[in-house]
N, C-alpha and C. Protein backbone atom coordinates (compact mmCIF):
# COMPACT_ATOMS: atom_id res chain seq x y z
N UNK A 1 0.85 -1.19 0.00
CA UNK A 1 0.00 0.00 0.00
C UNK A 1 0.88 1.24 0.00
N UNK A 2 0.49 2.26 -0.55
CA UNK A 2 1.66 3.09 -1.06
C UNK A 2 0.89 4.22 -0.12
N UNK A 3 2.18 4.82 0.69
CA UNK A 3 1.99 5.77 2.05
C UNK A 3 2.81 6.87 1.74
N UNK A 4 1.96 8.03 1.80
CA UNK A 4 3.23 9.07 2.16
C UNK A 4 2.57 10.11 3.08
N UNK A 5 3.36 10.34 4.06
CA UNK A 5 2.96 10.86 5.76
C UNK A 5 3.89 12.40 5.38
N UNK A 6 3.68 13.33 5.51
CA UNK A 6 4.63 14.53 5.40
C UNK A 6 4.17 15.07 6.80
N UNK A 7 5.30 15.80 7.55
CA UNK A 7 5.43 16.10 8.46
C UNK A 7 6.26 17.75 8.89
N UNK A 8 6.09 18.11 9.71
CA UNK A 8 7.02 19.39 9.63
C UNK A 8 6.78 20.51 9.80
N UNK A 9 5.51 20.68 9.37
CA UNK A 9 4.78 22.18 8.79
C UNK A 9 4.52 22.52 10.49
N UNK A 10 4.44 24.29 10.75
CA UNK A 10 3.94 24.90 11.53
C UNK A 10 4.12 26.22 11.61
N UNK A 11 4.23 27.37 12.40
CA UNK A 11 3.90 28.44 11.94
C UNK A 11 5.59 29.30 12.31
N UNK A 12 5.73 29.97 11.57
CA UNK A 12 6.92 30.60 11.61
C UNK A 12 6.98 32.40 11.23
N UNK A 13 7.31 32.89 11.59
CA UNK A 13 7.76 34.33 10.93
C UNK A 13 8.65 34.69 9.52
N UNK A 14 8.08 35.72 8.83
CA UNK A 14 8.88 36.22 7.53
C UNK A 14 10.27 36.01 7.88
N UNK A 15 11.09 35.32 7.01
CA UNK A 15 12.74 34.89 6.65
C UNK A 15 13.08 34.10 7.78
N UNK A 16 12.40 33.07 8.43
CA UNK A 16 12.90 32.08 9.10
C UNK A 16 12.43 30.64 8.49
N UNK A 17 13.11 29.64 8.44
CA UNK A 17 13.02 28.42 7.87
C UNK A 17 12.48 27.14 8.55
N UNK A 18 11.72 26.57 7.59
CA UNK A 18 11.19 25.11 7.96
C UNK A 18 11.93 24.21 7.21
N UNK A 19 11.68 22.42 7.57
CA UNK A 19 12.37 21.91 6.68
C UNK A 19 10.93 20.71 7.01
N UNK A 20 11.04 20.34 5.85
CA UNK A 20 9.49 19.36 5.61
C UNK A 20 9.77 17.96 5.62
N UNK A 21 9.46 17.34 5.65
CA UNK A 21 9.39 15.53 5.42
C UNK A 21 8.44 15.13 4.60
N UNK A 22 8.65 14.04 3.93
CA UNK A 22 7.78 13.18 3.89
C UNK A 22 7.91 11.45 4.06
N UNK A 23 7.45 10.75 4.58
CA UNK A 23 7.88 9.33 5.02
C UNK A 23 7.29 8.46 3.80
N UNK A 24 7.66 7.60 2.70
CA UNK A 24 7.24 7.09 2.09
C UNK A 24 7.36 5.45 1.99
N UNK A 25 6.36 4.96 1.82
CA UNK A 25 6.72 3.14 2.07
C UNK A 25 5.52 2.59 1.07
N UNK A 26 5.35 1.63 0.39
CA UNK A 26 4.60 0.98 -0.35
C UNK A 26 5.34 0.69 -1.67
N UNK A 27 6.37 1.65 -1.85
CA UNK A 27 6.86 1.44 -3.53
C UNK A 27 7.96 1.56 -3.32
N UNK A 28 8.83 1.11 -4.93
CA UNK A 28 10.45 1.53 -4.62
C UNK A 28 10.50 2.91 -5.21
N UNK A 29 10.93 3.71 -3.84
CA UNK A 29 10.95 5.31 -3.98
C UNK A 29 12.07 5.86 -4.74
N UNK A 30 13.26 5.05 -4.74
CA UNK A 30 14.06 5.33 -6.06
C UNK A 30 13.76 5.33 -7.45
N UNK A 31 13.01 4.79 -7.69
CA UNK A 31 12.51 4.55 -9.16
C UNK A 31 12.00 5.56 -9.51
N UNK A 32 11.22 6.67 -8.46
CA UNK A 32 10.37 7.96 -8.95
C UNK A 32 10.84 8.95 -8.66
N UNK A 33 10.35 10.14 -10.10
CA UNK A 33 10.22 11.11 -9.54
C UNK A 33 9.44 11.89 -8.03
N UNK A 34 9.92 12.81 -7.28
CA UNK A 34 8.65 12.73 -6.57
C UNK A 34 8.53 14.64 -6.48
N UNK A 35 7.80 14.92 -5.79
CA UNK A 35 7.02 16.31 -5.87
C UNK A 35 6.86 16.57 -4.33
N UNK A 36 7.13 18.14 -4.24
CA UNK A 36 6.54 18.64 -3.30
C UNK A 36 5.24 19.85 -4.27
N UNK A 37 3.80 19.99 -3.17
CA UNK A 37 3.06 20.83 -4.30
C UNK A 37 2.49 21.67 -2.90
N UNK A 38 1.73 22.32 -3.27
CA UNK A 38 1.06 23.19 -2.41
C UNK A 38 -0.18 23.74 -2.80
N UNK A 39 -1.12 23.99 -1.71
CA UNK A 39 -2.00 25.19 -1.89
C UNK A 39 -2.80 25.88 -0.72
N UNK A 40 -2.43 27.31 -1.18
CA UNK A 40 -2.94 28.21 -0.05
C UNK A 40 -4.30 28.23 -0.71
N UNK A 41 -4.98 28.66 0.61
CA UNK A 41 -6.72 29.00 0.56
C UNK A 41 -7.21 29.98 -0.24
N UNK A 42 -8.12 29.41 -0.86
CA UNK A 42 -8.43 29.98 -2.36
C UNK A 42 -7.81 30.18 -3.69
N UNK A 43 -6.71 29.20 -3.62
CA UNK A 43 -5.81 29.22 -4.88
C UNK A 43 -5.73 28.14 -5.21
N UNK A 44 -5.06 27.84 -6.67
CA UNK A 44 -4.78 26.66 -7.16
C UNK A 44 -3.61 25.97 -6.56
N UNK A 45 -3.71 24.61 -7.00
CA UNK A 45 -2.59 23.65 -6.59
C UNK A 45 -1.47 24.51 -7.24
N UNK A 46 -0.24 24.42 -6.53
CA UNK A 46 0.88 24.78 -7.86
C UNK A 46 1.89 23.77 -7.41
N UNK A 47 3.10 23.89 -7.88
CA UNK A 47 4.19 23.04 -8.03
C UNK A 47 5.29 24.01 -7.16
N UNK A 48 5.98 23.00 -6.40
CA UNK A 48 6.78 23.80 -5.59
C UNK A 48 8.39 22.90 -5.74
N UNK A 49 8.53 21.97 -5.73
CA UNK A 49 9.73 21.43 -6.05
C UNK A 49 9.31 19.71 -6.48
N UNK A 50 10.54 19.61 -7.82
CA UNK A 50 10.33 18.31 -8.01
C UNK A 50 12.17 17.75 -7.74
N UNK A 51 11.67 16.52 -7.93
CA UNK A 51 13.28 15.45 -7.85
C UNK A 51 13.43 14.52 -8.81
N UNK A 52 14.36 14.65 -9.52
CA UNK A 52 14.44 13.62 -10.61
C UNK A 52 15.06 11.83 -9.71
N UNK A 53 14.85 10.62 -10.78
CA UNK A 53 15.58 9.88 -9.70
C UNK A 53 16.97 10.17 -9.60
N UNK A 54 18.15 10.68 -10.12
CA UNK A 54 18.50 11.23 -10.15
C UNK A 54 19.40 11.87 -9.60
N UNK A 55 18.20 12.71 -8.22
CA UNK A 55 18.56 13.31 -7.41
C UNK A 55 18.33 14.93 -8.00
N UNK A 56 18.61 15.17 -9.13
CA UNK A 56 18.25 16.71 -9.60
C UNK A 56 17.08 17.34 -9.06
N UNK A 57 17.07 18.12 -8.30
CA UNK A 57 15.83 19.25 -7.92
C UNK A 57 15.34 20.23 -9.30
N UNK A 58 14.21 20.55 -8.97
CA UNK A 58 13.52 21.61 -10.46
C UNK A 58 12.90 22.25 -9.23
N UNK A 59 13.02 24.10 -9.50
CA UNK A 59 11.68 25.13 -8.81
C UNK A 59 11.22 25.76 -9.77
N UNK A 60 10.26 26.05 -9.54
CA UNK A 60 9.29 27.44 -10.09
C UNK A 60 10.19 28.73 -9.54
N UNK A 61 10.25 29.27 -9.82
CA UNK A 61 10.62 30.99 -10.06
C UNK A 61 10.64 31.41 -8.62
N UNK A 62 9.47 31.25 -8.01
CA UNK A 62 8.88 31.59 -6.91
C UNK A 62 9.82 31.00 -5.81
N UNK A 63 10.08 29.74 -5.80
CA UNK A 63 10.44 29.42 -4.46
C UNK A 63 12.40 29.63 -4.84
N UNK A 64 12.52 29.12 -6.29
CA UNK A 64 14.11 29.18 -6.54
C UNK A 64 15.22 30.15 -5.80
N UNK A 65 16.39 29.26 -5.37
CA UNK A 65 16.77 30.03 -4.52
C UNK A 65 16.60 30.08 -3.21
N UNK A 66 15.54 29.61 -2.45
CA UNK A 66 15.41 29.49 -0.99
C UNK A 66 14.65 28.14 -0.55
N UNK A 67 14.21 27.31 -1.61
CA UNK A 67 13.64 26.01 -1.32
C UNK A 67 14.77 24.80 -1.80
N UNK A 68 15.09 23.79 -1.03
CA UNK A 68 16.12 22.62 -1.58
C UNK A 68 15.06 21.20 -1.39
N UNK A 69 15.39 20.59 -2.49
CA UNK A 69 14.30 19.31 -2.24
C UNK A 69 15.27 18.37 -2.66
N UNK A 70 15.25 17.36 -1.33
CA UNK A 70 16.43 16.08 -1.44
C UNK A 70 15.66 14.96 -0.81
N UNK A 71 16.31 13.61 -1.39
CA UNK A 71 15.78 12.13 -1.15
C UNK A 71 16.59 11.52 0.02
N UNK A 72 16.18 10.84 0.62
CA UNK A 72 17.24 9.69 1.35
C UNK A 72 17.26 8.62 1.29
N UNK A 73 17.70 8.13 0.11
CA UNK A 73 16.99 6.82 -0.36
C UNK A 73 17.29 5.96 0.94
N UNK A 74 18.41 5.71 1.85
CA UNK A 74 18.24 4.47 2.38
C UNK A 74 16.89 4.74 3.58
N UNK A 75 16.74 5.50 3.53
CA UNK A 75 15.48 5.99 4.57
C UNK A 75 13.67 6.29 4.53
N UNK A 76 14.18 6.11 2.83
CA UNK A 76 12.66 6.64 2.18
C UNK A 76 11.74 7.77 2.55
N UNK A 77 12.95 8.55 2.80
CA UNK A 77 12.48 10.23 2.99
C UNK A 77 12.72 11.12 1.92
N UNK A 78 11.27 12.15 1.92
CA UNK A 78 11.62 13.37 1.00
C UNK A 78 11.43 14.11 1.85
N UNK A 79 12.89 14.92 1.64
CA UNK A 79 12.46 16.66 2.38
C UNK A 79 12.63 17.73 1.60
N UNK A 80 12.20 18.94 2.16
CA UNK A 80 12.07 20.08 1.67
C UNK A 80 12.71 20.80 2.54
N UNK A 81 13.57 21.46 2.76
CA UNK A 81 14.46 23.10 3.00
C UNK A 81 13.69 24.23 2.48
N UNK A 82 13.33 24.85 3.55
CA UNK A 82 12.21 25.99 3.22
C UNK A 82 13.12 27.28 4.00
N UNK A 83 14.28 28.03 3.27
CA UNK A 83 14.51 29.25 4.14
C UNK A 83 14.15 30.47 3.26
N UNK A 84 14.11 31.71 4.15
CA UNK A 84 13.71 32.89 4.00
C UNK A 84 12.04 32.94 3.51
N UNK A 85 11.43 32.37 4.35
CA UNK A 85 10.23 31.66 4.00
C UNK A 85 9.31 33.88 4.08
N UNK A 86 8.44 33.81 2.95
CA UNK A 86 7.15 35.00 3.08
C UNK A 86 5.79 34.46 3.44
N UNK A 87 5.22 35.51 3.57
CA UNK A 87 4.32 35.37 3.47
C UNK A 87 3.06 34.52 2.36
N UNK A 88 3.50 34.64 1.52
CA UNK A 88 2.67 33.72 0.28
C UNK A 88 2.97 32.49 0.18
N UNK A 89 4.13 31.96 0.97
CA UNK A 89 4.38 30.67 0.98
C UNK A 89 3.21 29.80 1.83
N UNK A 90 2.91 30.43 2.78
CA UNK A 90 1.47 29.99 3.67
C UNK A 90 0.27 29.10 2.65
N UNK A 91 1.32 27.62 3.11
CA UNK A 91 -0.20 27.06 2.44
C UNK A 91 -0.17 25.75 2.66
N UNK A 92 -1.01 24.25 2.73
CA UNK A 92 -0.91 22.94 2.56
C UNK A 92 -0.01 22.49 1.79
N UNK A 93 1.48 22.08 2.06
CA UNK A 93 2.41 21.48 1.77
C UNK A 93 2.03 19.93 1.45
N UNK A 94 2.24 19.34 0.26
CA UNK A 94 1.78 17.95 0.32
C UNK A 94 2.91 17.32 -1.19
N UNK A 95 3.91 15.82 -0.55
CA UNK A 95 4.40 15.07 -1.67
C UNK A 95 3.70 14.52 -2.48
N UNK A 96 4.00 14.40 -3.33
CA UNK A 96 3.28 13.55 -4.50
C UNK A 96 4.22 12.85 -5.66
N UNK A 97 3.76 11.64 -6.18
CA UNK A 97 4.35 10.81 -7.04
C UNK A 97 3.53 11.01 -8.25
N UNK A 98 4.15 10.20 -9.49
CA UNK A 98 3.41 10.20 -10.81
C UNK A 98 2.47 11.12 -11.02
N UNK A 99 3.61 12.31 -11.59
CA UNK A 99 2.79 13.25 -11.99
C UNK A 99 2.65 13.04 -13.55
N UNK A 100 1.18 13.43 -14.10
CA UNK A 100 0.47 13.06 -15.24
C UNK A 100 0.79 13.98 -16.19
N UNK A 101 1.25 15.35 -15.85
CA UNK A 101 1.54 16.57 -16.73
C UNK A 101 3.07 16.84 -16.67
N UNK A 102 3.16 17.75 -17.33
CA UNK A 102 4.38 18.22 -17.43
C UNK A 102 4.97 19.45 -15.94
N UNK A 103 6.04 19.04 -16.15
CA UNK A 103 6.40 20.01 -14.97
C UNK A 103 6.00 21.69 -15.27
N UNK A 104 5.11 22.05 -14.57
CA UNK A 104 4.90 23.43 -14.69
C UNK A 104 3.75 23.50 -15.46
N UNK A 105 2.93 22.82 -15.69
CA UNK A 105 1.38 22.98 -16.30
C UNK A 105 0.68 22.75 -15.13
N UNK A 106 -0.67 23.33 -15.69
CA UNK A 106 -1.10 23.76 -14.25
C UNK A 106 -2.34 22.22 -14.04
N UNK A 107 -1.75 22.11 -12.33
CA UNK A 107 -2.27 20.55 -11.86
C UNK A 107 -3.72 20.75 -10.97
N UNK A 108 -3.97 19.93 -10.83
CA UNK A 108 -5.07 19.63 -9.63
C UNK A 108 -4.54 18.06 -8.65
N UNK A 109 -5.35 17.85 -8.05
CA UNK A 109 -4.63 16.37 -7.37
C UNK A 109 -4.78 15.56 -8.49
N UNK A 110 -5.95 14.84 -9.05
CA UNK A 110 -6.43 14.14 -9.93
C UNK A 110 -4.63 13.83 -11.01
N UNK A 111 -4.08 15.02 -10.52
CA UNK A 111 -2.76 15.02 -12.19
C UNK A 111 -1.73 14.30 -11.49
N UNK A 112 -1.75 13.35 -10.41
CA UNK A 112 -0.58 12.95 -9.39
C UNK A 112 -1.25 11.39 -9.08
N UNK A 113 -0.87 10.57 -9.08
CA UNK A 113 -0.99 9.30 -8.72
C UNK A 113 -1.10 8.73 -7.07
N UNK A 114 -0.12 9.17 -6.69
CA UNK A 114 -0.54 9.30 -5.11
C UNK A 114 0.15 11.08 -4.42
N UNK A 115 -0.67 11.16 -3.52
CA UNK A 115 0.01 12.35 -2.34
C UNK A 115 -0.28 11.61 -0.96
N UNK A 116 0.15 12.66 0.00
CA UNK A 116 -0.21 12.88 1.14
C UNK A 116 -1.15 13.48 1.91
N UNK A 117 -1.23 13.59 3.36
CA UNK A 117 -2.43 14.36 3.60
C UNK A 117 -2.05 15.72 4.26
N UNK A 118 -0.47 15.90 3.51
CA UNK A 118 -0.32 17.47 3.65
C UNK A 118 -0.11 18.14 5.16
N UNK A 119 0.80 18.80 4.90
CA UNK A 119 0.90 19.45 6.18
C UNK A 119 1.07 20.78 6.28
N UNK A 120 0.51 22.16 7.50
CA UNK A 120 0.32 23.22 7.22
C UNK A 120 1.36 24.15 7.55
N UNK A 121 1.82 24.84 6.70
CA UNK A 121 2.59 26.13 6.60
C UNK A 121 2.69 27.50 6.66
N UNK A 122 2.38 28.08 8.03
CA UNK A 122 1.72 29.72 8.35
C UNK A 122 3.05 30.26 8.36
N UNK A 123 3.69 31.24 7.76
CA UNK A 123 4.24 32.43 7.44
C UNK A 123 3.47 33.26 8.18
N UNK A 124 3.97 34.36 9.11
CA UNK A 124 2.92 35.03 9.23
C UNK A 124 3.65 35.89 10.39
N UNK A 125 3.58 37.39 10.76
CA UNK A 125 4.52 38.00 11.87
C UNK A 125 3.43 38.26 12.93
């Protein structure tokens, strides 16, 4: 059964850092790409960091530069490095596997094969 638990999220002030988890077990997590995605209230899903197997990280514009997304394979962890965190970053942090689109077209869950049940991220002074 394919699990992914993300952990981490809680509330922090403008330019101080979180670092995210996610615990994954059911599949071989090397084999995939995997995703961190997000969404704040009243907005769309967007894309916040991917991982090739690899190991290569990809950002959007937005987070580049202050977000790092790394694997541990012998551990079957994904994390996320979240510094100099704003305000707009405030939102449901959630991993995800098999994504259906292309990196950077715009997703909904339905475009991801499995996620998590997300964890929350307040920015906020």
């Amino acid at each position: 059964q394919v699990q992914l638990v993300e952990s981490g999220g809680g509330l922090v002030r403008p330019g101080e850092s979180l670092t995210l988890s996610c615990a994954i077990s059911g599949f071989p997590f090397r084999r995939f790409w995997m995703y961190w995605i997000r969404q704040a209230p009243g907005k769309e899903l967007e894309w916040v960091s991917g991982i090739s197997t690899a190991g290569i990280g990809h950002y959007p514009d937005s987070v580049k530069g202050r977000f790092t997304i790394s694997r541990d394979r012998s551990e079957n962890i994904l994390y996320l490095q979240m510094n100099n965190l704003r305000s707009e970053d405030t939102a449901v942090y959630y991993c995800a596997r098999d994504a259906k689109k292309n990196w950077g077209a715009p997703v909904t869950f339905r475009d991801f094969g499995s996620w998590g049940q997300g964890t929350q991220v307040t920015v906020s002074s």
